[in-house]
Protein backbone atom coordinates (compact mmCIF):
# COMPACT_ATOMS: atom_id res chain seq x y z
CA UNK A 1 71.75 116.91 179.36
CA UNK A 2 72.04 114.89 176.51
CA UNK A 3 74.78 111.82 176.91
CA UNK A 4 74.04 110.56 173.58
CA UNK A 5 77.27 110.54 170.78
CA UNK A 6 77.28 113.15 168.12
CA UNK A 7 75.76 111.11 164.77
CA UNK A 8 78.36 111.42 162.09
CA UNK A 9 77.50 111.24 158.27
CA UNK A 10 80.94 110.56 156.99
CA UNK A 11 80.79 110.81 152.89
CA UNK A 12 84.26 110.08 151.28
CA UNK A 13 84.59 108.47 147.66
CA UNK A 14 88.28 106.60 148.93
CA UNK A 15 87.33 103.58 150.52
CA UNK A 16 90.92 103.57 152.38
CA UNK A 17 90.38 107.12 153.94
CA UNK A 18 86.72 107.05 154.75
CA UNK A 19 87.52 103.19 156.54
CA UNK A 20 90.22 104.89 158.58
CA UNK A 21 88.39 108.00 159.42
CA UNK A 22 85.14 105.98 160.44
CA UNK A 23 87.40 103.61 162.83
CA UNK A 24 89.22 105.89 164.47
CA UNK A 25 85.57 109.00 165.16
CA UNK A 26 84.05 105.31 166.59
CA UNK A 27 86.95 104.36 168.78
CA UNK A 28 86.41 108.06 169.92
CA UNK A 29 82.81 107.38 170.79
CA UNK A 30 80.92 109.08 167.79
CA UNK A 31 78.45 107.26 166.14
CA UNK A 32 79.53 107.23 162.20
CA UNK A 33 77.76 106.26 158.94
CA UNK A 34 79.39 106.47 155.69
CA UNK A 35 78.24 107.20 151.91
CA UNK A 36 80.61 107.61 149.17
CA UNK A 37 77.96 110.07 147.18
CA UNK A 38 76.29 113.22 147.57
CA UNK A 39 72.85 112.00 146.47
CA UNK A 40 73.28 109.91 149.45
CA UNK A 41 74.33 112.66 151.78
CA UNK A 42 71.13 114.41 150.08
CA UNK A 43 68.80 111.29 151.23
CA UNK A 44 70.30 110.71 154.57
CA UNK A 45 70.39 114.52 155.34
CA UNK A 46 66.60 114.19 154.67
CA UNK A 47 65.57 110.71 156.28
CA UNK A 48 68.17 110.51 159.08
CA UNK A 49 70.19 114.19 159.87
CA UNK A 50 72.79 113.61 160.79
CA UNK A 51 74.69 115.99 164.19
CA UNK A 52 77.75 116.55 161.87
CA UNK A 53 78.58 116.09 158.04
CA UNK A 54 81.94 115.11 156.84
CA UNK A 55 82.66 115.52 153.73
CA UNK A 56 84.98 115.51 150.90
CA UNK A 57 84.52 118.08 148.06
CA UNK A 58 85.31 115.79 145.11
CA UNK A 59 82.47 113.59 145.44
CA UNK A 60 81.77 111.22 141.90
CA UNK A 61 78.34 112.40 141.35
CA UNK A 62 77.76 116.19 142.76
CA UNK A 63 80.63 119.56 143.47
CA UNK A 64 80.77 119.15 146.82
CA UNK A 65 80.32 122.95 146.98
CA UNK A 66 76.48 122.01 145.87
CA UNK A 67 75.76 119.59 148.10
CA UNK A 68 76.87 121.56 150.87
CA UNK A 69 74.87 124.27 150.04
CA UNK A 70 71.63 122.38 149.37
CA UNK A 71 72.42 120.30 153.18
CA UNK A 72 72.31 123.64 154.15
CA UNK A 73 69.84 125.80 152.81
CA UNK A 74 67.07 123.04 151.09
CA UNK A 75 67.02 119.96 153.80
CA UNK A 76 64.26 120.16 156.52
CA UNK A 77 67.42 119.98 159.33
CA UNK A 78 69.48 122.77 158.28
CA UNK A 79 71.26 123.06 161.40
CA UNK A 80 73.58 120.19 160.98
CA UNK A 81 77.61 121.14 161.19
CA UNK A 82 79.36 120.55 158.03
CA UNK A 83 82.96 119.74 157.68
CA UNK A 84 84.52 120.01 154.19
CA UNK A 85 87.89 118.31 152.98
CA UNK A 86 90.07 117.97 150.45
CA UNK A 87 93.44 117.94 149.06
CA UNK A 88 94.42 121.17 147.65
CA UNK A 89 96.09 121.11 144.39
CA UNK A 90 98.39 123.99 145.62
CA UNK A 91 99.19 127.09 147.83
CA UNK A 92 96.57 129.50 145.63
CA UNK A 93 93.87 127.08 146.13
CA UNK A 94 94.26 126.35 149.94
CA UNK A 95 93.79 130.11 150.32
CA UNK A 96 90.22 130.39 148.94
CA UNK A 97 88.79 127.37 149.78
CA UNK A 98 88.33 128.25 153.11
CA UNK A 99 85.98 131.50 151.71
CA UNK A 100 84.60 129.11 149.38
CA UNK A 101 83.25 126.55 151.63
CA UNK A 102 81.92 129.72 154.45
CA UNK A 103 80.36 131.17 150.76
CA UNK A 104 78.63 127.29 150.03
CA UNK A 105 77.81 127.07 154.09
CA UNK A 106 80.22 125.24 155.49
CA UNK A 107 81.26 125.14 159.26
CA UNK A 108 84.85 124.23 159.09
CA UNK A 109 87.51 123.78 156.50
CA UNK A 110 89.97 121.24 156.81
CA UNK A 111 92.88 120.35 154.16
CA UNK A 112 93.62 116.77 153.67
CA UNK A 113 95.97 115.27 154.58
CA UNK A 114 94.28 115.04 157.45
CA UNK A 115 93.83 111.52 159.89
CA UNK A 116 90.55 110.67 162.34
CA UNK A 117 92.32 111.82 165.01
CA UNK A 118 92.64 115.76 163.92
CA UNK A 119 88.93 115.14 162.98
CA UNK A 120 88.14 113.51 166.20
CA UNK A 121 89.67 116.46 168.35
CA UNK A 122 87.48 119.51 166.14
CA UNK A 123 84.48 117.27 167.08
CA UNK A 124 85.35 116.88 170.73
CA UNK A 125 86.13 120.79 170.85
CA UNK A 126 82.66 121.21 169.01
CA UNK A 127 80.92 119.13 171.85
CA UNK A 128 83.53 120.66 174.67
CA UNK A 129 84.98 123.58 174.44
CA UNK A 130 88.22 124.19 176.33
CA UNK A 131 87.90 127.82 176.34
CA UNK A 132 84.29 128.89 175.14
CA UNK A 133 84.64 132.62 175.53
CA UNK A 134 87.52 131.68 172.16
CA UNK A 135 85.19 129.41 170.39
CA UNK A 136 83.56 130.85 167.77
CA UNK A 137 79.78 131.48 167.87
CA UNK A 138 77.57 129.89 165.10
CA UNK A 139 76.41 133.02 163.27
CA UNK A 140 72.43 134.10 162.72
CA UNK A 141 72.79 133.16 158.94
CA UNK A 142 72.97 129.65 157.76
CA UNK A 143 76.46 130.13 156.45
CA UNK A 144 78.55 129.74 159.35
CA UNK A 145 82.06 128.83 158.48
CA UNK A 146 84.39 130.10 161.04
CA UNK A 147 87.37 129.34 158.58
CA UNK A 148 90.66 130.35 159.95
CA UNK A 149 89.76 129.38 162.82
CA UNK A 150 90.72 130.87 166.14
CA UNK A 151 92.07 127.60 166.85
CA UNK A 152 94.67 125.79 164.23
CA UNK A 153 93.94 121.88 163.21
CA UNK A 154 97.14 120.58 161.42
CA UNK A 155 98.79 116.83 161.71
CA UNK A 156 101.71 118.96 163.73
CA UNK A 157 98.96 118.87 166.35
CA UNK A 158 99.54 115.04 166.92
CA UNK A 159 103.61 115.00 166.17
């Protein structure tokens, strides 16, 4: 069995959320690095994969919609996890990125606001799950976003 932490590749452009984020998934155990570009999630995908990639869509170089798609279907470890998030501008857009991110290969949507600690729990659930026979199964393809999800992450969860 394999006792080592899940490696985290945390890429956020906002210095204030990524800091926060990367505390709080190392306080939980995980072992986080952080880029703020998706060339660099690109480079470490390919010299380093990651377990899990965190990532915000509005990266300052690449659409985060790209980059997930090339971590996915173009670097050597294609099975890596990817977590997208973002702020939606408004209702309209939260509904279809979901789709969007399952359509670019994406694991999980999450909508920002969101804290370490909702973060934290999805990756604890991915490692442990309470209930497996609920927990979605990875499909065959490479685009494997189980967005809804058959279990809800929101910031009421920690209220």
């Amino acid at each position: 069995m394999n006792t080592e932490p899940l490696r985290i590749l945390l890429a956020d452009p906002e210095t204030g959320t990524r800091e926060t984020i990367r505390r709080t998934l190392e306080c939980a155990g995980f072992n986080v690095q952080t880029v703020t570009t998706g060339a660099d999630v690109l480079v470490m995908c390919e010299v380093e994969p990651p377990d899990v990639v965190i990532m915000e869509l509005h990266l300052p170089d690449m659409d985060g919609f790209d980059v997930c798609e090339r971590v996915r279907h173009e670097v050597h470890d294609s099975d890596v996890t990817i977590i997208v998030t973002t702020e939606p501008d408004d209702d309209m857009t939260r509904a279809y990125l979901g789709p969007m991110v399952d359509f670019a290969g994406g694991d999980y949507f999450l909508a920002k606001p969101c804290d370490g600690k909702l973060i934290a729990t999805l990756l604890v659930d991915m490692v442990h799950p309470a209930h497996p026979q609920s927990t979605p199964k990875a499909a065959a393809s490479p685009t494997r976003a189980v967005w809804p999800t058959t279990r809800s992450y929101s910031m009421s969860s920690f209220t």
